[in-house]
Protein backbone atom coordinates (compact mmCIF):
# COMPACT_ATOMS: atom_id res chain seq x y z
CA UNK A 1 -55.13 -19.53 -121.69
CA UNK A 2 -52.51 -17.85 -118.77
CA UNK A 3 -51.87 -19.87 -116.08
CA UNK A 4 -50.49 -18.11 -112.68
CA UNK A 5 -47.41 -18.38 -111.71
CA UNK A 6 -46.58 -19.51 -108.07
CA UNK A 7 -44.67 -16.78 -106.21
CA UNK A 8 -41.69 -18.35 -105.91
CA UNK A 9 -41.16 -19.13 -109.71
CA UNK A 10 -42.22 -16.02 -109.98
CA UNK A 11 -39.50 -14.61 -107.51
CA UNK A 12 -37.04 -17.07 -109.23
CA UNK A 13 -38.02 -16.35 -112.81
CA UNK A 14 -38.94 -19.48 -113.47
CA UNK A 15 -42.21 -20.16 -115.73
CA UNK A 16 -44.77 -22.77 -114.94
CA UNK A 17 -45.14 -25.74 -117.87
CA UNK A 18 -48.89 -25.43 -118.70
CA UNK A 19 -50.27 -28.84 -117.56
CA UNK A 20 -51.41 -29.23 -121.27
CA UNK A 21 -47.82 -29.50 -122.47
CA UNK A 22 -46.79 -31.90 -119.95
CA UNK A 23 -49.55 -34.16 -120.43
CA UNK A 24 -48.54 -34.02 -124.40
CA UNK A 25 -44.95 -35.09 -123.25
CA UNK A 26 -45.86 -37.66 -121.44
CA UNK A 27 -47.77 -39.23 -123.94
CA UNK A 28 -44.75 -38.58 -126.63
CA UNK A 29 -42.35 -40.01 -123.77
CA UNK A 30 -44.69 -43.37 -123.71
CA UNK A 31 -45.59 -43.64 -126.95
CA UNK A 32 -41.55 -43.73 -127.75
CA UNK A 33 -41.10 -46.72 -125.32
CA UNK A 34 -43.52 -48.64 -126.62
CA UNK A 35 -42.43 -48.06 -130.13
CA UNK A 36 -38.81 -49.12 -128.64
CA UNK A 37 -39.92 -52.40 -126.87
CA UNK A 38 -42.28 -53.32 -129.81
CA UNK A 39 -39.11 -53.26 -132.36
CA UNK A 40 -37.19 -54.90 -129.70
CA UNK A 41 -39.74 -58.22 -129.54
CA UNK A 42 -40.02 -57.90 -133.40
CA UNK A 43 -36.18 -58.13 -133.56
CA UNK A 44 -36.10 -60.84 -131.68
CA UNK A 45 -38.86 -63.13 -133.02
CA UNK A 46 -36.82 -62.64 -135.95
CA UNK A 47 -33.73 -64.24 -134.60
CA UNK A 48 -36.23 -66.90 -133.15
CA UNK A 49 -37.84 -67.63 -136.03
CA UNK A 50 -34.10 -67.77 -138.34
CA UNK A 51 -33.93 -70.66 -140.58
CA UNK A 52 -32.66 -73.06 -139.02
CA UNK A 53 -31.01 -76.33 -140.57
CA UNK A 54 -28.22 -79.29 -140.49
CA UNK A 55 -26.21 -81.59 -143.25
CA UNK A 56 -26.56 -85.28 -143.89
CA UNK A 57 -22.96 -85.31 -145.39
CA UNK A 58 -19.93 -83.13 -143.99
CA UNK A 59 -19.00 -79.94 -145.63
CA UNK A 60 -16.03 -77.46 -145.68
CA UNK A 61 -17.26 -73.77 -144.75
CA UNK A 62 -15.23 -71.11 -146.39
CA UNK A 63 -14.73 -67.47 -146.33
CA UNK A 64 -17.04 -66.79 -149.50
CA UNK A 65 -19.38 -68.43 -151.50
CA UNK A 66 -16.50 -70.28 -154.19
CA UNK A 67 -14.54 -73.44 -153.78
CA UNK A 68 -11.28 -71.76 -154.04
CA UNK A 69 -11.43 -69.28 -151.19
CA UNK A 70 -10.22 -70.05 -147.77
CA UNK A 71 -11.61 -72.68 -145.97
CA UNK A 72 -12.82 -71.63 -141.85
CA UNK A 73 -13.34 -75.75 -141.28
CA UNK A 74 -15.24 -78.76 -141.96
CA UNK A 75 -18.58 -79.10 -140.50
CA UNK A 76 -19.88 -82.71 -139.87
CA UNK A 77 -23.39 -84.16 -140.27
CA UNK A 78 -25.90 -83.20 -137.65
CA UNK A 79 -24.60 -80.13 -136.09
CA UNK A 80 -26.84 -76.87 -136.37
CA UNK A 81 -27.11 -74.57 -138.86
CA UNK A 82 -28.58 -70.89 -138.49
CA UNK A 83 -29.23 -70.25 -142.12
CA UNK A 84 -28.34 -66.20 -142.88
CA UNK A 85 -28.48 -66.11 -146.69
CA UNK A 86 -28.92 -68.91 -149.03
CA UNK A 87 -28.41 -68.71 -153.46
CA UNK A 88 -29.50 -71.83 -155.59
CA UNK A 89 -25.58 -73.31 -154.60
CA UNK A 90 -24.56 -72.10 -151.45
CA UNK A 91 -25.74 -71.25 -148.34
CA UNK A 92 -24.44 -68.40 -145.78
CA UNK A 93 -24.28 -70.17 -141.79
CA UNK A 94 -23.47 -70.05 -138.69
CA UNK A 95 -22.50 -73.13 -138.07
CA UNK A 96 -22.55 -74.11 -133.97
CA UNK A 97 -20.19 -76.88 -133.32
CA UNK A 98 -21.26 -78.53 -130.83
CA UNK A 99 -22.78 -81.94 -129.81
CA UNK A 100 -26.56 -81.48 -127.58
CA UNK A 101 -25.59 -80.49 -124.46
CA UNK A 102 -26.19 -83.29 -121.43
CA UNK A 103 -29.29 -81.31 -120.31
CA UNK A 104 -30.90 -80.31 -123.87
CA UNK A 105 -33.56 -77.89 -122.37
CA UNK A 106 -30.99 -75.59 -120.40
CA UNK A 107 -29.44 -73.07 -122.71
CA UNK A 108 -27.15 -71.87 -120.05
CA UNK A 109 -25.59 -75.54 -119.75
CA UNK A 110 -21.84 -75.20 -119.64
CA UNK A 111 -21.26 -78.16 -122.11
CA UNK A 112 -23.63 -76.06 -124.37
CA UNK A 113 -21.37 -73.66 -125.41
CA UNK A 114 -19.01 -74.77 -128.35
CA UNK A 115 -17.26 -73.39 -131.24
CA UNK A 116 -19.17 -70.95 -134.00
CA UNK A 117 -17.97 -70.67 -137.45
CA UNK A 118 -20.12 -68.24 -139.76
CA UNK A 119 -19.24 -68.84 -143.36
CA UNK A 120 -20.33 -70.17 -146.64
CA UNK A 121 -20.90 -73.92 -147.72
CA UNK A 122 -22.18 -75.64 -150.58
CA UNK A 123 -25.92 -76.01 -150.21
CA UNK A 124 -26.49 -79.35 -151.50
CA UNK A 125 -26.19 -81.36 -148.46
CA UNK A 126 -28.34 -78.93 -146.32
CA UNK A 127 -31.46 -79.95 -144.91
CA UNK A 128 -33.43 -77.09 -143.61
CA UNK A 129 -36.90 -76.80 -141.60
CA UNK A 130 -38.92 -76.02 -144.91
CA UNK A 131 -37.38 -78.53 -146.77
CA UNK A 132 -39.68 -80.86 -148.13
CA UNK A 133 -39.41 -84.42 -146.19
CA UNK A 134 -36.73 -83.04 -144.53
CA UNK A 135 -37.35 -84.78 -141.41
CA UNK A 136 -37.51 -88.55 -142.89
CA UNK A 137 -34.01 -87.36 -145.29
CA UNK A 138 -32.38 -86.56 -141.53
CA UNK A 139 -33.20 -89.77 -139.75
CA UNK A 140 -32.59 -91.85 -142.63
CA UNK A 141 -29.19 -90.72 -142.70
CA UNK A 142 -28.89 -90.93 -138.61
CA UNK A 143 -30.13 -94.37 -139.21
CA UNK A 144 -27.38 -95.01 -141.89
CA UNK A 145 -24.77 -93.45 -139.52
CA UNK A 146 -25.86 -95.58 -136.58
CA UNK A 147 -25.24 -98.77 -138.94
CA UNK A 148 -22.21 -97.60 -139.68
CA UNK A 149 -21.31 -97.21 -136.54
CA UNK A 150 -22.12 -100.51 -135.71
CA UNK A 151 -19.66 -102.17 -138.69
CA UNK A 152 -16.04 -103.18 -136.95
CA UNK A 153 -14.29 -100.55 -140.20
CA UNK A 154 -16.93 -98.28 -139.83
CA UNK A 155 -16.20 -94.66 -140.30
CA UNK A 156 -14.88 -92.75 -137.64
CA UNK A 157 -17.20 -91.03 -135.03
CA UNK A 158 -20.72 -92.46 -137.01
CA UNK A 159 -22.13 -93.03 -133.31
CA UNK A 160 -21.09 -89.41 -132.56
CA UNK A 161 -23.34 -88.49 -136.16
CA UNK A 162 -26.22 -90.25 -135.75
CA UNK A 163 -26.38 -89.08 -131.88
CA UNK A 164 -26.62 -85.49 -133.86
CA UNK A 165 -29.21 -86.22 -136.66
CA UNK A 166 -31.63 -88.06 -134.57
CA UNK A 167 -31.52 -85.50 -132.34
CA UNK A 168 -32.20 -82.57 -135.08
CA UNK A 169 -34.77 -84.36 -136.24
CA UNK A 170 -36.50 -83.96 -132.84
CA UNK A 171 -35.12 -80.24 -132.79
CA UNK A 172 -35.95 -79.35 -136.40
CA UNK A 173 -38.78 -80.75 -136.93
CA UNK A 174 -40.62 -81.03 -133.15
CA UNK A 175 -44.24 -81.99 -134.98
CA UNK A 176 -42.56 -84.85 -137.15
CA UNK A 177 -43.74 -88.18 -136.37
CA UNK A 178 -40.66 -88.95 -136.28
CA UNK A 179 -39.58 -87.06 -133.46
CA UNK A 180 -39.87 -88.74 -130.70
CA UNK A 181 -37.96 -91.62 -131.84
CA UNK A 182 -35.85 -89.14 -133.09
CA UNK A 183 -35.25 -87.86 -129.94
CA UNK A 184 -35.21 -92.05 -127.79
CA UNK A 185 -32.95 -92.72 -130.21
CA UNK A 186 -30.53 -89.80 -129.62
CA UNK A 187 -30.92 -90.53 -125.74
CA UNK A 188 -30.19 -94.38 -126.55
CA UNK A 189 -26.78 -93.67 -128.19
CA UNK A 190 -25.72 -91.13 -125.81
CA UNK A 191 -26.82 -93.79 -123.08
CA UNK A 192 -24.61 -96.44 -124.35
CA UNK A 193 -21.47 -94.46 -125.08
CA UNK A 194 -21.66 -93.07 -121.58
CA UNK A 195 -22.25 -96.93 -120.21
CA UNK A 196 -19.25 -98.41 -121.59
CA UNK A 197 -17.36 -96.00 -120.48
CA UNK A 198 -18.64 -95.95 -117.08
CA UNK A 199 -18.55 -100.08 -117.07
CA UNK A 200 -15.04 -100.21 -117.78
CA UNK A 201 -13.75 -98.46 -114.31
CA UNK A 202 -13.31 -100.61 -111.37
CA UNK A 203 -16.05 -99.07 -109.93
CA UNK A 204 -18.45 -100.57 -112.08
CA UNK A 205 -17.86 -104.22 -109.56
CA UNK A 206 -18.81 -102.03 -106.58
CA UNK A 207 -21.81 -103.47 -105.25
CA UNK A 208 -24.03 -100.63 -104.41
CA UNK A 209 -24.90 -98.48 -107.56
CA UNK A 210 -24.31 -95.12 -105.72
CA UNK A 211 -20.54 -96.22 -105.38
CA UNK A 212 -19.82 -96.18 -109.43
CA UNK A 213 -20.51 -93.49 -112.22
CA UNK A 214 -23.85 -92.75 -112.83
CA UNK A 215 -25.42 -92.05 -116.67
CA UNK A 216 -26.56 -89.17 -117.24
CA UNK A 217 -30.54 -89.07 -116.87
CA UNK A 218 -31.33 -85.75 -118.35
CA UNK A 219 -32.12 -86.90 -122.21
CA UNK A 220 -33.70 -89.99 -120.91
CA UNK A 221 -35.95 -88.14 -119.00
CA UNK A 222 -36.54 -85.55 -121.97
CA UNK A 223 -38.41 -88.25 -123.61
CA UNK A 224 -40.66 -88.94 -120.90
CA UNK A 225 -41.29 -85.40 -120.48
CA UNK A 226 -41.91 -84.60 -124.14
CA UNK A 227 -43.68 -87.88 -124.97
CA UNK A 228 -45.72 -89.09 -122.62
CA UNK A 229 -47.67 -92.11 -122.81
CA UNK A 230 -45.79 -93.31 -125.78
CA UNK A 231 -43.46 -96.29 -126.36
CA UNK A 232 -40.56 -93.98 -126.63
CA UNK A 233 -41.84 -92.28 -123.19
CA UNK A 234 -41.65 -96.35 -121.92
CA UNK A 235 -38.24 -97.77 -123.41
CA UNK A 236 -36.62 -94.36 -121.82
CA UNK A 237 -38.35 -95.06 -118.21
CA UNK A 238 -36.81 -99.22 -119.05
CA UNK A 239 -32.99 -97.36 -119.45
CA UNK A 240 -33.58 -95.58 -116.28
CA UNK A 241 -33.55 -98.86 -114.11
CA UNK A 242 -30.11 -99.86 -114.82
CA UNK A 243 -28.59 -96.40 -112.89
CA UNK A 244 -30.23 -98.34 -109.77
CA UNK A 245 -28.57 -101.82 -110.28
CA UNK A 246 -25.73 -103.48 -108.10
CA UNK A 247 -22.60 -103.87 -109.75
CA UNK A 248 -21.70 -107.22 -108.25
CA UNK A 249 -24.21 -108.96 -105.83
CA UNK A 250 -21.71 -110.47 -103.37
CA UNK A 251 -23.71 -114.00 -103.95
CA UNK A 252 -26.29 -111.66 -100.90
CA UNK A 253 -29.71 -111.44 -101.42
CA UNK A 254 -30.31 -107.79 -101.02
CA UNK A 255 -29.76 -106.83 -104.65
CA UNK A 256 -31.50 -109.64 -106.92
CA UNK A 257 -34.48 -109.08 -104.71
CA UNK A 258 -34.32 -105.38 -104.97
CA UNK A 259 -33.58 -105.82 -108.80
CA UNK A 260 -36.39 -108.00 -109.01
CA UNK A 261 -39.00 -105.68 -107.58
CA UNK A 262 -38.10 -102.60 -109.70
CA UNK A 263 -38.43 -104.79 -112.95
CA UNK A 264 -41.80 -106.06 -111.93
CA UNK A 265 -43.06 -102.89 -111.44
CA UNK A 266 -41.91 -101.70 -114.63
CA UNK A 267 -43.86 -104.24 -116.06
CA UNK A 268 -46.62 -103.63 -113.89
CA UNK A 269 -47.18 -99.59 -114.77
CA UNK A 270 -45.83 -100.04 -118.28
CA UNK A 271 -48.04 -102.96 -119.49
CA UNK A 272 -47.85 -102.15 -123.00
CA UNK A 273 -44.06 -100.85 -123.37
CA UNK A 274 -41.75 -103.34 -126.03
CA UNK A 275 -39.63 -103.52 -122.90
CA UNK A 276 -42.40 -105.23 -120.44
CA UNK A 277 -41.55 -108.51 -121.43
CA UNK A 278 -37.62 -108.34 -121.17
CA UNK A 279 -38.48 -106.56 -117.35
CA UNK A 280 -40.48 -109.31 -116.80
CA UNK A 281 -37.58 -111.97 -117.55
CA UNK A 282 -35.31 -109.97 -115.76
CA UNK A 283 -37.80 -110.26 -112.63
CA UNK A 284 -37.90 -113.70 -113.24
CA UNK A 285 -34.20 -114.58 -114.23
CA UNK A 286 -33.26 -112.68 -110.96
CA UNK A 287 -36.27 -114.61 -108.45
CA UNK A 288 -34.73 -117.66 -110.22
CA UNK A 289 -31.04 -116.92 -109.33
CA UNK A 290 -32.96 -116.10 -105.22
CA UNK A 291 -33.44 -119.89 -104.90
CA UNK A 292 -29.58 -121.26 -104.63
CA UNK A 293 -28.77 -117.67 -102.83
CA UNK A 294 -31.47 -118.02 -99.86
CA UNK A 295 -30.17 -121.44 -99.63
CA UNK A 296 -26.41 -120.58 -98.98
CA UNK A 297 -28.10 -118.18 -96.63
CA UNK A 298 -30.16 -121.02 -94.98
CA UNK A 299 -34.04 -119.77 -95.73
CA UNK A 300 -35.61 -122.64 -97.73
CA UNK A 301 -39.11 -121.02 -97.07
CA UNK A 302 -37.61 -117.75 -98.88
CA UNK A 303 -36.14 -119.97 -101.44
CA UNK A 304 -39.25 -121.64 -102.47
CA UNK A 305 -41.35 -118.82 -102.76
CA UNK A 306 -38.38 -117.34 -104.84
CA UNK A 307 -38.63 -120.67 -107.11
CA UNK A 308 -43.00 -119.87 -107.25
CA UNK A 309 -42.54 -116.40 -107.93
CA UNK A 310 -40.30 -116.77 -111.03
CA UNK A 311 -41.96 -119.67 -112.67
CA UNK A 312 -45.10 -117.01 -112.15
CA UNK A 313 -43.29 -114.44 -113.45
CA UNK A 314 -42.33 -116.47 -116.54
CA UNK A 315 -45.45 -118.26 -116.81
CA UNK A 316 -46.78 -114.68 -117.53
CA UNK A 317 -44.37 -113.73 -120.40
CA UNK A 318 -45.84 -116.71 -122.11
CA UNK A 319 -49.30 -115.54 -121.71
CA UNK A 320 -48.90 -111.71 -122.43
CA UNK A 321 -45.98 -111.48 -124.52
CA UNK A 322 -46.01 -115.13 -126.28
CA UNK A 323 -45.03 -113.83 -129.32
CA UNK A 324 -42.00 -111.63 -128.14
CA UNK A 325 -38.51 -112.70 -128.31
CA UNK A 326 -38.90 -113.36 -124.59
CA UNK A 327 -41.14 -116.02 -124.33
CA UNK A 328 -38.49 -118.91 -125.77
CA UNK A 329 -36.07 -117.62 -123.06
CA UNK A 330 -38.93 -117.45 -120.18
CA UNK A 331 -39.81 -121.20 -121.20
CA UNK A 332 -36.08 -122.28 -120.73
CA UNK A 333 -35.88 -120.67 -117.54
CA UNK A 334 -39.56 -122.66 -116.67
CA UNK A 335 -37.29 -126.24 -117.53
CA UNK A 336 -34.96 -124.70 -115.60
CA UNK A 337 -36.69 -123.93 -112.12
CA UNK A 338 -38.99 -127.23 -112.46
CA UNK A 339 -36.05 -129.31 -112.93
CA UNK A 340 -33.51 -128.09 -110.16
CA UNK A 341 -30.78 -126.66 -112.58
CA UNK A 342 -28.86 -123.72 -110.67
CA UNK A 343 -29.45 -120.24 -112.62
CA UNK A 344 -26.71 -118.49 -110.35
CA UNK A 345 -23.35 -118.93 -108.90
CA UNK A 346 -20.69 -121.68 -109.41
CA UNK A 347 -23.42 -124.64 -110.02
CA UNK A 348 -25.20 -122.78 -112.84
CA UNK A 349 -21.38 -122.29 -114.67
């Protein structure tokens, strides 16, 4: 078929492209992109999908896969592992050295970036997601670290190890049973090495909370996000109270009562949490300490509802949580209140 030419391509010499072969290049032009993007998403679910892994003992990486080559460094138990290449006794990684940032689910965290080594190291303490029980081997050695951390000669920086394993095990292995504790339990640690650091400033006597250094929230409020509803979900909502407590109540009233209230309701929304009954005594140990402080402040009416309010409060450990370790301590604090003995200040010393 001829198509006509317009008269200015045909004054310019110019020919027209048959709308046939245009169409075709169009098609070959589209065709190419979406060949293009498809091996782009292919490569990276690929790099998604890598092997993944940690080790439950520290290794040395080294330059190639034999003992006597050079060694690149020593990686520790619980940092991650993107597994390249792997033979029956070594393993080809890139190793990421870094603890879980403060904010786990940002990737562009600052304190997420750390050092990469890629090398070889010997395969037999590597735990990897297809590993068979891999996820009990991991938090049975972050539960070994976190005893060892716990021993006075206990072995350097076993808080820092556990911290790691029980949180791969969450991260490795996200449809474990295990996980969520996994992941509490990583939070917890974090929580505590951040509180006694944060309790040894002088800030930490301030009385409002706002006025000393705050834990951070963000793994805390992980679990809650990723396991709702469970006891894990409940013991990380408990940890988040303590962010909100006075550091020294000035022998005023404001605080305890304030204190008081967010414990109750704590124990009030999470009913079946193994923290309800320690809120509970809290509550009560705090309404308790209200009766000699409204007194100093001359309210006796305030005082004596504090004094019916906390033998309530205790009276109800007894009956929901008698079996907990709380109940003993809530029936003290009962002989306590009915008798007259001071719970705060210089008379209860």
């Amino acid at each position: 078929m001829v198509y006509t030419q317009s008269l200015e391509n045909i004054r310019t010499g110019r020919r027209t492209t048959p709308p046939a072969a245009s169409f075709e290049r169009r098609e070959r032009a589209h065709f190419l992109l979406c060949l293009l993007c498809s091996l782009l998403t292919l490569t990276s679910l690929g790099l998604a999908q890598a092997q993944r892994g940690t080790l439950v003992h520290e290794e040395s990486i080294r330059v190639s896969p034999s003992a006597d080559t050079a060694k690149l460094g020593t990686v520790e138990r619980g940092y991650e592992l993107v597994i390249i290449d792997s033979s029956r006794d070594w393993a080809h990684v890139e190793a990421i050295l870094r603890d879980p940032s403060k904010n786990p689910d940002d990737e562009d965290d600052d304190e997420a970036q750390g050092k990469t080594i890629t090398g070889w190291l010997p395969a037999k303490a590597l735990v990897g997601m297809s590993t068979p029980n891999g996820d009990k081997i991991v938090f049975g050695e972050a539960a070994d670290s976190e005893d060892e951390a716990s021993r006075r000669r206990g072995r350097k920086d076993a808080a820092q190890d556990a911290m790691r394993l029980y949180y791969r095990v969450y991260d490795l292995f996200p449809a474990s049973p295990l996980a969520g504790e996994g992941l509490y339990r990583a939070a917890d640690i974090r929580w505590q090495i951040e509180r006694s650091d944060i309790m040894t400033r002088p800030s930490a006597r301030e009385r409002e909370a706002y006025m000393r250094g705050q834990i951070n929230e963000e793994w805390m409020k992980l679990v809650i996000k990723k396991f709702p509803g469970t006891k894990w979900a409940d013991l990380a909502a408990f940890h988040l109270i303590e962010n909100k407590l006075c550091g020294d109540w000035q022998a005023a009233s404001k605080c305890p009562d304030k204190e008081a209230d967010m414990y109750e309701k704590y124990a009030k929304e999470h009913q079946q949490s193994p923290a309800a009954p320690q809120a509970l005594y809290q509550a009560a140990w705090r309404r308790s300490a209200l009766i000699e402080i409204y007194k100093t402040e001359a309210n006796p009416k305030k005082a004596e509802d504090s004094k019916n309010r906390a033998l309530g409060l205790a009276q109800q450990i007894l009956s929901q949580y008698g079996q907990s370790e709380w109940a003993s301590r809530a029936q003290t604090l009962i002989f306590y209140v009915q008798n007259g003995v001071p719970t705060y200040g210089n008379a209860s010393d």
